[in-house]
PDB file of N, CA and C in Angstrom:
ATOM      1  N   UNK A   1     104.906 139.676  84.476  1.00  0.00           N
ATOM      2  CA  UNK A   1     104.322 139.681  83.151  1.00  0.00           C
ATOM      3  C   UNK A   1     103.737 138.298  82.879  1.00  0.00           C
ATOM      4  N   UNK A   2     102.716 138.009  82.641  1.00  0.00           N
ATOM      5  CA  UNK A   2     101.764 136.925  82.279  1.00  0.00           C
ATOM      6  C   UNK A   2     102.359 136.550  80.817  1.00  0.00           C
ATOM      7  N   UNK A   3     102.500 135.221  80.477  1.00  0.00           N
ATOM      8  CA  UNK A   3     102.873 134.758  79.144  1.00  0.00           C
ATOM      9  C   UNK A   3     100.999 134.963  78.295  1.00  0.00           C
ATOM     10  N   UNK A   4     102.185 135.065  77.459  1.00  0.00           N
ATOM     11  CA  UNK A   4     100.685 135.411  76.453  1.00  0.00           C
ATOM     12  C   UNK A   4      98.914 133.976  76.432  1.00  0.00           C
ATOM     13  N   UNK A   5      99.524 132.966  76.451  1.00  0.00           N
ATOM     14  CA  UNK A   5      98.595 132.137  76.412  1.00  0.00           C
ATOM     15  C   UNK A   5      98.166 131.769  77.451  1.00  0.00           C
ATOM     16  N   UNK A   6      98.598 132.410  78.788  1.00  0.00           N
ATOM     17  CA  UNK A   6      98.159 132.927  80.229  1.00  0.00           C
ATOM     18  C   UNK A   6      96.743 133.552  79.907  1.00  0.00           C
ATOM     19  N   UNK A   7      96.951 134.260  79.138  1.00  0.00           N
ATOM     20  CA  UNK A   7      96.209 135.532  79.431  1.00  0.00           C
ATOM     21  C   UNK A   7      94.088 135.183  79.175  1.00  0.00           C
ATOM     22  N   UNK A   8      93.812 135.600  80.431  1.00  0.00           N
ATOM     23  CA  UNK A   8      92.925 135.265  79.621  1.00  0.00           C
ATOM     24  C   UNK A   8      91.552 136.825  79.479  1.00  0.00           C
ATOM     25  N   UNK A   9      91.999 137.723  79.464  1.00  0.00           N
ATOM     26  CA  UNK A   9      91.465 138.944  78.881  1.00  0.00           C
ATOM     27  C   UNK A   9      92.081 139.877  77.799  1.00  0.00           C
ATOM     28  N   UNK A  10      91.709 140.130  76.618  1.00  0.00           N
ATOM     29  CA  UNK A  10      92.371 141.615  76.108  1.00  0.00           C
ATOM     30  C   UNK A  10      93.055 142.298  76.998  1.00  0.00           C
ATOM     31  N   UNK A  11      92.414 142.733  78.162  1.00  0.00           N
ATOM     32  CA  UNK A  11      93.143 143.975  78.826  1.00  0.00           C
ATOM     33  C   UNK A  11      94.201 143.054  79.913  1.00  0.00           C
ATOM     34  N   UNK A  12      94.595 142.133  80.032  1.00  0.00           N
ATOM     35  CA  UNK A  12      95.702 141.349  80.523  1.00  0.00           C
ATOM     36  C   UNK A  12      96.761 141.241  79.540  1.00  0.00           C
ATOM     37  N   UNK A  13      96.018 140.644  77.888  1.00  0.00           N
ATOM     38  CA  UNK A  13      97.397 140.315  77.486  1.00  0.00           C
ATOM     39  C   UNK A  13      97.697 141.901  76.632  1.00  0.00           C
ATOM     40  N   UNK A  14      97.073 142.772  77.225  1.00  0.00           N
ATOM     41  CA  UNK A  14      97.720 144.646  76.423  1.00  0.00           C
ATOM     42  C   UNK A  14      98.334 144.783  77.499  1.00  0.00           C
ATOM     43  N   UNK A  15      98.693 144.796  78.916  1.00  0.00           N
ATOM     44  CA  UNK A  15      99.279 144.701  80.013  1.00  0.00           C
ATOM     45  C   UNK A  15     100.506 144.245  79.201  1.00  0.00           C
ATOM     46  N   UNK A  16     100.666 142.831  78.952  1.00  0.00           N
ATOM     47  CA  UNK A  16     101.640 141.684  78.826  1.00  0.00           C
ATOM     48  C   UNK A  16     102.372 142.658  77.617  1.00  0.00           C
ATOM     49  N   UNK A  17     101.819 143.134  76.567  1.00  0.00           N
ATOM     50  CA  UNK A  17     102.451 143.709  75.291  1.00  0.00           C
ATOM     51  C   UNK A  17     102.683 145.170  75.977  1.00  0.00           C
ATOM     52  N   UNK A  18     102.741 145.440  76.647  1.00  0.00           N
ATOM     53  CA  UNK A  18     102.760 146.940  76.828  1.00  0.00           C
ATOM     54  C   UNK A  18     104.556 146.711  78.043  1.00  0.00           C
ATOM     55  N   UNK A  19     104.540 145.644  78.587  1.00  0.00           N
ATOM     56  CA  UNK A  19     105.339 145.777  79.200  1.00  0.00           C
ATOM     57  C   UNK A  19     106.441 145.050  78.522  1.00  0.00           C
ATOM     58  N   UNK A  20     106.311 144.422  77.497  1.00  0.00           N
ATOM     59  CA  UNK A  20     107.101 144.053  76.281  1.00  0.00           C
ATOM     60  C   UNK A  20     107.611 145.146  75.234  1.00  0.00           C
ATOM     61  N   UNK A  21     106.749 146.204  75.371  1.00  0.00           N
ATOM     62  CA  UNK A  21     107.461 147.089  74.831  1.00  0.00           C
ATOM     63  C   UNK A  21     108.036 148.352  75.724  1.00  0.00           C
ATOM     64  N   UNK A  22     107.987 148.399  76.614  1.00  0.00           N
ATOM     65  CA  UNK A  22     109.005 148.530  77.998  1.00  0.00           C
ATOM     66  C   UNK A  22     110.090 148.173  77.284  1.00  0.00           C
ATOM     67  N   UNK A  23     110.486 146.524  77.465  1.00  0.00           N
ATOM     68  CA  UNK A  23     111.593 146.050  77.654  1.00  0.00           C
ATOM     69  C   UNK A  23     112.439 146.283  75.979  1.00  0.00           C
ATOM     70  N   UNK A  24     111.629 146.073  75.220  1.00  0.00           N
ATOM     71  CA  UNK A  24     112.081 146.674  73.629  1.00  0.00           C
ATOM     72  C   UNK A  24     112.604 147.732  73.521  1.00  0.00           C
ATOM     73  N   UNK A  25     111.655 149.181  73.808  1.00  0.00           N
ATOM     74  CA  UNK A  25     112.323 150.116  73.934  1.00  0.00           C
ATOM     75  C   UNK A  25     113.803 150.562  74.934  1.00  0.00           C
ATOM     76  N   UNK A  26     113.747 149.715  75.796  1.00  0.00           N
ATOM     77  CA  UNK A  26     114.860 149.943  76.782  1.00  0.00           C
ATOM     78  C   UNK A  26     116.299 149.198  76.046  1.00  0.00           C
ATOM     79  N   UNK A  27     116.174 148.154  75.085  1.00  0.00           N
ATOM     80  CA  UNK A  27     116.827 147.609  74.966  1.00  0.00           C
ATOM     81  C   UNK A  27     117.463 148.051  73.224  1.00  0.00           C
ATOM     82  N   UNK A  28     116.494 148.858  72.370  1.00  0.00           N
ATOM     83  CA  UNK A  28     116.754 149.735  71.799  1.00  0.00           C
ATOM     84  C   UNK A  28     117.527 150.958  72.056  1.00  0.00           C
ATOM     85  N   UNK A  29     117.441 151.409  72.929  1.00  0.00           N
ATOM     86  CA  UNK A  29     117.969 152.484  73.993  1.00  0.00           C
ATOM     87  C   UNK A  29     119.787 151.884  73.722  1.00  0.00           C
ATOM     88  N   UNK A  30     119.154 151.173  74.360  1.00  0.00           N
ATOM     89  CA  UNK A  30     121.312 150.691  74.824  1.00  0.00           C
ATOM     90  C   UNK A  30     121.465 150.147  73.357  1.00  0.00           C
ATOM     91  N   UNK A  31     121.088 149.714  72.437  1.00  0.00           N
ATOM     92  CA  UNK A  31     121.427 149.350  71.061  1.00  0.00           C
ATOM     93  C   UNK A  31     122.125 150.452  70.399  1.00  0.00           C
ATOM     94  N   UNK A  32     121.298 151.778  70.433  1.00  0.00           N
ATOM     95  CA  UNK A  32     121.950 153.601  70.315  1.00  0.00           C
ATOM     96  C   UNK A  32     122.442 153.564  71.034  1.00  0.00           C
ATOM     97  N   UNK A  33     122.941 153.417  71.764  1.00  0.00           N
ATOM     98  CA  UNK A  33     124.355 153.899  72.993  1.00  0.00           C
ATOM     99  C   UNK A  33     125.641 153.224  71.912  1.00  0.00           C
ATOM    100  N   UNK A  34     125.304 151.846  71.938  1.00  0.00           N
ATOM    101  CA  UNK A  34     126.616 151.439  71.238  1.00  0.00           C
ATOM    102  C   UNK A  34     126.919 151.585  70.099  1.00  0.00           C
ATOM    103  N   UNK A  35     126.234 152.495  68.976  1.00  0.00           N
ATOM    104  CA  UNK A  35     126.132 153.109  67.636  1.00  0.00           C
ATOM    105  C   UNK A  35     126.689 154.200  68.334  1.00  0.00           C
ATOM    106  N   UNK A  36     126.337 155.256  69.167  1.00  0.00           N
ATOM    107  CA  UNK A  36     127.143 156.126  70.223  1.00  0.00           C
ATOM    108  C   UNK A  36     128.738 155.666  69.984  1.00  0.00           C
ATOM    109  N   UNK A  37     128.951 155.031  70.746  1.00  0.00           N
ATOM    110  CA  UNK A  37     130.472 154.481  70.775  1.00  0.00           C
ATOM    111  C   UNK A  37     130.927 154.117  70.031  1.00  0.00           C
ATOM    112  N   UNK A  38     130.477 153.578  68.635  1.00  0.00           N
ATOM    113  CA  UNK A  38     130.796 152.851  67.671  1.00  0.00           C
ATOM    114  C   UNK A  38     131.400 154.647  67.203  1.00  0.00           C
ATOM    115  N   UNK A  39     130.583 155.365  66.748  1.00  0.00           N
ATOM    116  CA  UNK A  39     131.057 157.185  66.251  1.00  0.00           C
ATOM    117  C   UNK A  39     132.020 157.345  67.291  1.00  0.00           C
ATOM    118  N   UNK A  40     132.256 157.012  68.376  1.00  0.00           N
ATOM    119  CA  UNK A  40     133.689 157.520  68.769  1.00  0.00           C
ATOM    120  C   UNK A  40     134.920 156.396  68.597  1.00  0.00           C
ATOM    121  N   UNK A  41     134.448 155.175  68.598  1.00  0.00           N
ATOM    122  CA  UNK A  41     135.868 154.129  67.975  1.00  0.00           C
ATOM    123  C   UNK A  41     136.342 154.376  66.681  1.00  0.00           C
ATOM    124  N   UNK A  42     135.361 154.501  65.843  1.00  0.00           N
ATOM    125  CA  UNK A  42     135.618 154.073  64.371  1.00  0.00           C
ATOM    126  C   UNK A  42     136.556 155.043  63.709  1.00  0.00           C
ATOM    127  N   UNK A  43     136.822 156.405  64.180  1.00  0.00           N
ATOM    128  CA  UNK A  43     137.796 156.737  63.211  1.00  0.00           C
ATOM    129  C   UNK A  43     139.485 156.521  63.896  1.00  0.00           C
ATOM    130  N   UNK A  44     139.421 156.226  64.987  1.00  0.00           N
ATOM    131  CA  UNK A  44     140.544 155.687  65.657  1.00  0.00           C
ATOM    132  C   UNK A  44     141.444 154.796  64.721  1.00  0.00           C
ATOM    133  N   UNK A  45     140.280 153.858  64.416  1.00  0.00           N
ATOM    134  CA  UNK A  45     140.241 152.618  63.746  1.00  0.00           C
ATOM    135  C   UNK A  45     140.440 152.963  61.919  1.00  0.00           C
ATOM    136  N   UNK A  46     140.025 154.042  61.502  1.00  0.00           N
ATOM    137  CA  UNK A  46     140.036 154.416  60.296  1.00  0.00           C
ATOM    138  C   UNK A  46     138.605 153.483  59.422  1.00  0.00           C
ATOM    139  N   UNK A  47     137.874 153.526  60.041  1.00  0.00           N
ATOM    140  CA  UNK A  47     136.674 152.568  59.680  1.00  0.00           C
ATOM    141  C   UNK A  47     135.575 153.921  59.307  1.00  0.00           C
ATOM    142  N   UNK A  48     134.612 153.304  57.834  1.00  0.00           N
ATOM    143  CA  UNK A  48     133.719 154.019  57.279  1.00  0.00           C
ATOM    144  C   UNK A  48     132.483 153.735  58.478  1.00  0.00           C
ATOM    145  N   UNK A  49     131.231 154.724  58.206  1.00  0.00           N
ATOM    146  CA  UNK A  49     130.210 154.302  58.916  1.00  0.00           C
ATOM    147  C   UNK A  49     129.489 152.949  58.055  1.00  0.00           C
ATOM    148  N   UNK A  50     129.812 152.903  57.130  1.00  0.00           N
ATOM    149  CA  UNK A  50     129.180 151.524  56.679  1.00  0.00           C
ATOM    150  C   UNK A  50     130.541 150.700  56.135  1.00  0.00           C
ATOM    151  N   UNK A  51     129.954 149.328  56.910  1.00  0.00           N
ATOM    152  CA  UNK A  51     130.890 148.504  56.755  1.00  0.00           C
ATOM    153  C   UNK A  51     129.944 147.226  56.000  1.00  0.00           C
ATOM    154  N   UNK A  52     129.980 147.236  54.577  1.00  0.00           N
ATOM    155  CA  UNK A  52     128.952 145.916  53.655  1.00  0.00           C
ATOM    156  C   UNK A  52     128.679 144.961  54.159  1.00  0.00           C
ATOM    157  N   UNK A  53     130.000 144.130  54.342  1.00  0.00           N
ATOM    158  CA  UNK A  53     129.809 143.179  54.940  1.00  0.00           C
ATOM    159  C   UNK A  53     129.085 142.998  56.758  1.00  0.00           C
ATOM    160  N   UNK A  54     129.656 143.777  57.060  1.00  0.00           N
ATOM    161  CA  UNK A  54     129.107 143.755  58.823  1.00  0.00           C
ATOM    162  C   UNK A  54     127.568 143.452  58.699  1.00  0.00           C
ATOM    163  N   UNK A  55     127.118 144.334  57.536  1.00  0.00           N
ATOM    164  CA  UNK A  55     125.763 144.694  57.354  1.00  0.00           C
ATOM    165  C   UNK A  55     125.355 143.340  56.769  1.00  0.00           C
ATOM    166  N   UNK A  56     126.084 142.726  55.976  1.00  0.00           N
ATOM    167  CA  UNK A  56     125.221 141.853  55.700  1.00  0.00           C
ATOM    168  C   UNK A  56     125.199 140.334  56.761  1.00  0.00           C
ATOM    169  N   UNK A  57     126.279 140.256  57.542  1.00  0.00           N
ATOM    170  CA  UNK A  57     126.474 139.287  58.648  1.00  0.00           C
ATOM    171  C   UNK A  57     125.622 139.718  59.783  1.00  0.00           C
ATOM    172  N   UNK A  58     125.285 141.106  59.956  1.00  0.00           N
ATOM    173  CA  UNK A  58     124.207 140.692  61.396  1.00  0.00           C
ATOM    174  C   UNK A  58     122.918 140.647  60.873  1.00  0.00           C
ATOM    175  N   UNK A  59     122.903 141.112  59.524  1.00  0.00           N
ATOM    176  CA  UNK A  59     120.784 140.739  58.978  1.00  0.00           C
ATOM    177  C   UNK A  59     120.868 139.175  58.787  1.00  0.00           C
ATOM    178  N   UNK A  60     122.017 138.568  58.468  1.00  0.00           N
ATOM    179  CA  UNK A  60     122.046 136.930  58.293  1.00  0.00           C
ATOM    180  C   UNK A  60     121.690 136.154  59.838  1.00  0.00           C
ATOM    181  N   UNK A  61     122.541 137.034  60.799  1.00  0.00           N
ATOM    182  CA  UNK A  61     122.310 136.101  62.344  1.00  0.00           C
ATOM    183  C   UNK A  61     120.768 136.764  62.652  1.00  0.00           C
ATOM    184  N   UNK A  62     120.763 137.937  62.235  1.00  0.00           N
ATOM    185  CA  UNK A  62     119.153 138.667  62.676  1.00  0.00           C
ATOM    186  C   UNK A  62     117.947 137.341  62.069  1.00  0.00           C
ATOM    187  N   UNK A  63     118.552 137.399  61.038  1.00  0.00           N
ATOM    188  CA  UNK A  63     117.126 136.353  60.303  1.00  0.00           C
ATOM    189  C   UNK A  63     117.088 134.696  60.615  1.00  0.00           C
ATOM    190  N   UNK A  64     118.537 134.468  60.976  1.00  0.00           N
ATOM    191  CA  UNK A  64     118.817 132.705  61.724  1.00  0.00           C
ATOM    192  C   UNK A  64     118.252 132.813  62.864  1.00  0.00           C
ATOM    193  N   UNK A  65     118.456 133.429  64.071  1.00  0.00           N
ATOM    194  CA  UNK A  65     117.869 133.598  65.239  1.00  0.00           C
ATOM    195  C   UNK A  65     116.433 133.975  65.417  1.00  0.00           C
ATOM    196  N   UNK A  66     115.990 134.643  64.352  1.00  0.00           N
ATOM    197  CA  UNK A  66     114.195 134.993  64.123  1.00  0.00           C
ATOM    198  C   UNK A  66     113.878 133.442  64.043  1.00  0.00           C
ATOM    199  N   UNK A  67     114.640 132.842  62.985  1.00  0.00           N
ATOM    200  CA  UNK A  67     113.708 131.830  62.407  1.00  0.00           C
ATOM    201  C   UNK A  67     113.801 130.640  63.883  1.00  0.00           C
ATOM    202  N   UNK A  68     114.909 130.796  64.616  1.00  0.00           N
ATOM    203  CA  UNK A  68     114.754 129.658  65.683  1.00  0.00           C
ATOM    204  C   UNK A  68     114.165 129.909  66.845  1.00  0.00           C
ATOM    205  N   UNK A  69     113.565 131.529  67.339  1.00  0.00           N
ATOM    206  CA  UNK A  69     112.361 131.737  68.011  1.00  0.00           C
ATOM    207  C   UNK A  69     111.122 131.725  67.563  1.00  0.00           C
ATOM    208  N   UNK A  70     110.625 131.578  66.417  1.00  0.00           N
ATOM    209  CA  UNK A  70     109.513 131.395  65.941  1.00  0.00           C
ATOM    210  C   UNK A  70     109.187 132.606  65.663  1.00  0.00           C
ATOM    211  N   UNK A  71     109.718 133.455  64.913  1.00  0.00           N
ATOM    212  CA  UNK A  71     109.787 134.588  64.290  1.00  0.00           C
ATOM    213  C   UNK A  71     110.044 134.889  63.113  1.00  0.00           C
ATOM    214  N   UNK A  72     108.777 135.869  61.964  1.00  0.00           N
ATOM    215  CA  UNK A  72     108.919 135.346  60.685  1.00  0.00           C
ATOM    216  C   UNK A  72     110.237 136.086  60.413  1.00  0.00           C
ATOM    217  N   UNK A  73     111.527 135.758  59.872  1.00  0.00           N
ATOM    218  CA  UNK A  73     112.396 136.129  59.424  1.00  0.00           C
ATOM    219  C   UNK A  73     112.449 137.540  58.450  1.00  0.00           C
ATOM    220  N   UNK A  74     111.233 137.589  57.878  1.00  0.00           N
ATOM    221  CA  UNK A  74     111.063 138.718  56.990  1.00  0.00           C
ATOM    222  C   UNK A  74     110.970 139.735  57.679  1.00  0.00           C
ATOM    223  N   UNK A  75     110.349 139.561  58.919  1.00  0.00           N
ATOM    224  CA  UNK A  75     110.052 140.511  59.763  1.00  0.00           C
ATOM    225  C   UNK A  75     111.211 141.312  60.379  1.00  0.00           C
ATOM    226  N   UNK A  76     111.826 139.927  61.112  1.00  0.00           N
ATOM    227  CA  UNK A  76     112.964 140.695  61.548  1.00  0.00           C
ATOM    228  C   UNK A  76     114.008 141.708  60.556  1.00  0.00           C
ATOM    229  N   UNK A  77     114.057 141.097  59.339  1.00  0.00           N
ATOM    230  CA  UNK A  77     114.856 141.583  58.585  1.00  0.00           C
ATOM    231  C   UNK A  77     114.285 142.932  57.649  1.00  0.00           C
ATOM    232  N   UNK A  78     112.993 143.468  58.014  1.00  0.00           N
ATOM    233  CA  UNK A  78     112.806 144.510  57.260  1.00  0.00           C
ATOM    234  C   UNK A  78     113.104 145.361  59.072  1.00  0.00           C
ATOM    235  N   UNK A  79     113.158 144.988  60.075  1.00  0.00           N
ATOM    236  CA  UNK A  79     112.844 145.749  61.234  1.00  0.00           C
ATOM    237  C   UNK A  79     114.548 146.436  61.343  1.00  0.00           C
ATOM    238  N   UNK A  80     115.401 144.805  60.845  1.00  0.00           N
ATOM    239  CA  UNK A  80     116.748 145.405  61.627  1.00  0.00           C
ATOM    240  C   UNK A  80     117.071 146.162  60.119  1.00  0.00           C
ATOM    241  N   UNK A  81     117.252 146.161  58.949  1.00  0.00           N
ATOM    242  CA  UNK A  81     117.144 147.022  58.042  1.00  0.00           C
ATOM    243  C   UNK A  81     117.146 148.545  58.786  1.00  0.00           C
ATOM    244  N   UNK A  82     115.923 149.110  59.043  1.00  0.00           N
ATOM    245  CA  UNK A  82     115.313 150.161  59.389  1.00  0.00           C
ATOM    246  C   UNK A  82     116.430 150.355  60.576  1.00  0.00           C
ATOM    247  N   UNK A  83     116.992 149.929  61.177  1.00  0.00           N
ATOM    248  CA  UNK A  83     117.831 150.128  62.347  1.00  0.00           C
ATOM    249  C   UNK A  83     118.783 150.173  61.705  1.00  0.00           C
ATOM    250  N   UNK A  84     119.442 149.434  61.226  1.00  0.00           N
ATOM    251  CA  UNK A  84     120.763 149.377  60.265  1.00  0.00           C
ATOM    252  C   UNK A  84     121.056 150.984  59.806  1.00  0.00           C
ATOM    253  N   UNK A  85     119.817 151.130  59.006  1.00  0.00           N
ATOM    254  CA  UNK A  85     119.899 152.298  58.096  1.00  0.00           C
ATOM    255  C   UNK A  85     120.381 153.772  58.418  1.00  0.00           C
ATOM    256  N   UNK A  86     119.446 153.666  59.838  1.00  0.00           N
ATOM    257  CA  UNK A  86     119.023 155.090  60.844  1.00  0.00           C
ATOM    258  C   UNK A  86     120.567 154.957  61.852  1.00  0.00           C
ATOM    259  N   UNK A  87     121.201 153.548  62.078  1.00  0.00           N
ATOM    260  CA  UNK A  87     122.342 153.950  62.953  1.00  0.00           C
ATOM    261  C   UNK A  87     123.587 154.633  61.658  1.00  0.00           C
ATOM    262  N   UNK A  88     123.748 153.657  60.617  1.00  0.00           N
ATOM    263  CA  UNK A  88     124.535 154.529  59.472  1.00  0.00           C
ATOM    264  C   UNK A  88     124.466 155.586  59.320  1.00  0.00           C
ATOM    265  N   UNK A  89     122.803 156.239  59.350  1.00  0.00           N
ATOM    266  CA  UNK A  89     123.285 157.572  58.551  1.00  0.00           C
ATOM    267  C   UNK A  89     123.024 158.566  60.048  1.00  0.00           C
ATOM    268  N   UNK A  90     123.002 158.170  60.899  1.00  0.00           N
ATOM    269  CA  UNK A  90     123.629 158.697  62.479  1.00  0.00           C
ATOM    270  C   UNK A  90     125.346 158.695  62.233  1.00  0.00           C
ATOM    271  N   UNK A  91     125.676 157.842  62.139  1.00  0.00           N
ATOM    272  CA  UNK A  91     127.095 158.293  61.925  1.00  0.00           C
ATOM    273  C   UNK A  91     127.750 158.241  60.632  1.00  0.00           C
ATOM    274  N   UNK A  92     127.174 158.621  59.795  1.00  0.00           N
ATOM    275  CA  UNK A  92     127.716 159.587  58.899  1.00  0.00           C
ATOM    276  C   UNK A  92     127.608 160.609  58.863  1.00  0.00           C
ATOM    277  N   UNK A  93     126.047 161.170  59.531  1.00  0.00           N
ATOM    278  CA  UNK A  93     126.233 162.787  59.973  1.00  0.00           C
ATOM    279  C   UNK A  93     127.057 163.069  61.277  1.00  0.00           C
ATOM    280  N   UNK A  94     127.266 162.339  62.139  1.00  0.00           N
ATOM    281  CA  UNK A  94     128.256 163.002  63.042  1.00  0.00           C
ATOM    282  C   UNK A  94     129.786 162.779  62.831  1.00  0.00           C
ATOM    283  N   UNK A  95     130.130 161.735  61.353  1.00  0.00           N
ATOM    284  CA  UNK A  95     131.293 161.561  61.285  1.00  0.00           C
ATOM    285  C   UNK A  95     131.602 162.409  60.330  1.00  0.00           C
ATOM    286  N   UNK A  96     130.235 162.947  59.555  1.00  0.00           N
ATOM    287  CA  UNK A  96     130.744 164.097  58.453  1.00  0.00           C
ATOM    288  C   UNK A  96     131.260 162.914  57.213  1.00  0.00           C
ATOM    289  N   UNK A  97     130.310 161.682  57.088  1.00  0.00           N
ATOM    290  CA  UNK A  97     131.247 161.188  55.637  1.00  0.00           C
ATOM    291  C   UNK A  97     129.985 161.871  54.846  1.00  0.00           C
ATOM    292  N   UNK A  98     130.099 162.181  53.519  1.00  0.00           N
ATOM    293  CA  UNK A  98     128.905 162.285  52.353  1.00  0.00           C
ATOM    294  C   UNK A  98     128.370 161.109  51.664  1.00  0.00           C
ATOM    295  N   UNK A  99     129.386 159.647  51.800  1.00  0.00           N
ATOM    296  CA  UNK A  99     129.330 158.322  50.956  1.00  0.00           C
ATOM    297  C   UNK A  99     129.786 157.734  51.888  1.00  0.00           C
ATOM    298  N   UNK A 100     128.819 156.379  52.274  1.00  0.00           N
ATOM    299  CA  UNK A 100     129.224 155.434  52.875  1.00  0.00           C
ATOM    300  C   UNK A 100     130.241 154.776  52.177  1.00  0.00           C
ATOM    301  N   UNK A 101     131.357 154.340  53.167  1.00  0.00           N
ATOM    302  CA  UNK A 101     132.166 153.223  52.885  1.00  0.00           C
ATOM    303  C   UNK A 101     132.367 151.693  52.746  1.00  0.00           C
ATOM    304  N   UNK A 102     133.339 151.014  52.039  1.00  0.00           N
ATOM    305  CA  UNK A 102     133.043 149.909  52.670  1.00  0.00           C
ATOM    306  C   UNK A 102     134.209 149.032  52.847  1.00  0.00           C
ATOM    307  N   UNK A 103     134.033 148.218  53.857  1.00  0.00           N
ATOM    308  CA  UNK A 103     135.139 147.080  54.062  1.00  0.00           C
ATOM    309  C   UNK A 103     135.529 145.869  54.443  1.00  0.00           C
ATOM    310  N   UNK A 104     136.376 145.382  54.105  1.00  0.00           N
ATOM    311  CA  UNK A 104     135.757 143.798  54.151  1.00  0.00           C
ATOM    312  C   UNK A 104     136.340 143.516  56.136  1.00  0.00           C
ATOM    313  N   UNK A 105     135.512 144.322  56.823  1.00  0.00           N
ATOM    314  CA  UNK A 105     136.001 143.943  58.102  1.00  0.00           C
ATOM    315  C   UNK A 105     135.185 143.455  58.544  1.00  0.00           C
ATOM    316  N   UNK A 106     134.783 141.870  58.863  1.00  0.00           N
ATOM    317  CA  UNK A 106     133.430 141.569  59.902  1.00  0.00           C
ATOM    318  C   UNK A 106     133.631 141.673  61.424  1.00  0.00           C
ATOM    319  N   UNK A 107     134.552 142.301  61.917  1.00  0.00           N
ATOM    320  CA  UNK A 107     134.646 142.694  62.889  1.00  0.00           C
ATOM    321  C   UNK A 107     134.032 143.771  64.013  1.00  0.00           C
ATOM    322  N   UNK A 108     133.653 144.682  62.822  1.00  0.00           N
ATOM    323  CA  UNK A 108     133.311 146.059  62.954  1.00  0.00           C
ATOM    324  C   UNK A 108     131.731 146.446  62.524  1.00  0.00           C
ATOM    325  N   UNK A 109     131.327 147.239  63.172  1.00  0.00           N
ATOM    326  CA  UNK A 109     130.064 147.702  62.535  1.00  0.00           C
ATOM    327  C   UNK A 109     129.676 148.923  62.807  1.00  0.00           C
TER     328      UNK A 109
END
């Protein structure tokens, strides 16, 4: 994969983004696997599918780590939002809650 300021055609650096989103989607992939596993730990554990706080400690490291790759923070944080949202209410329909829960566990998510 050519770094972007490599590139010196459109159709090189759509190459470069195309195989960037390869690696996104793949890595999204295994992100749902462990929302997967998370629906089979959590009632072991007696844990809601939403945990407040969890939620609000990984959009905090989501938006610290944007801002120290040179990434607008807003961005990341409306993106992992949208992920946040869609893995919750994934397991609340397979955990069968009607109301998310919440708890002060930052352990868990």
């Amino acid at each position: 994969m050519t770094p972007p300021e490599d590139c010196t055609t459109m159709a090189e650096l759509r190459r470069t983004i195309d195989a960037l989103d390869t690696r996104l989607v793949a890595l999204l992939a295994a992100r749902a696997a462990c929302i997967d596993r998370a629906i089979e730990l959590k009632p072991g554990e007696g844990l809601p599918a939403r945990i407040g706080p969890r939620v609000d400690e990984v959009l905090a490291n989501v938006r610290a780590q944007a801002g120290e790759q040179g990434l607008d923070p807003a961005l990341a944080d409306t993106l992992w939002r949208t992920l946040i949202d869609w893995s919750i209410a994934r397991e609340e329909r397979v955990l069968g809650q009607d109301t998310p829960g919440d708890q002060d566990d930052r352990d868990n998510y």
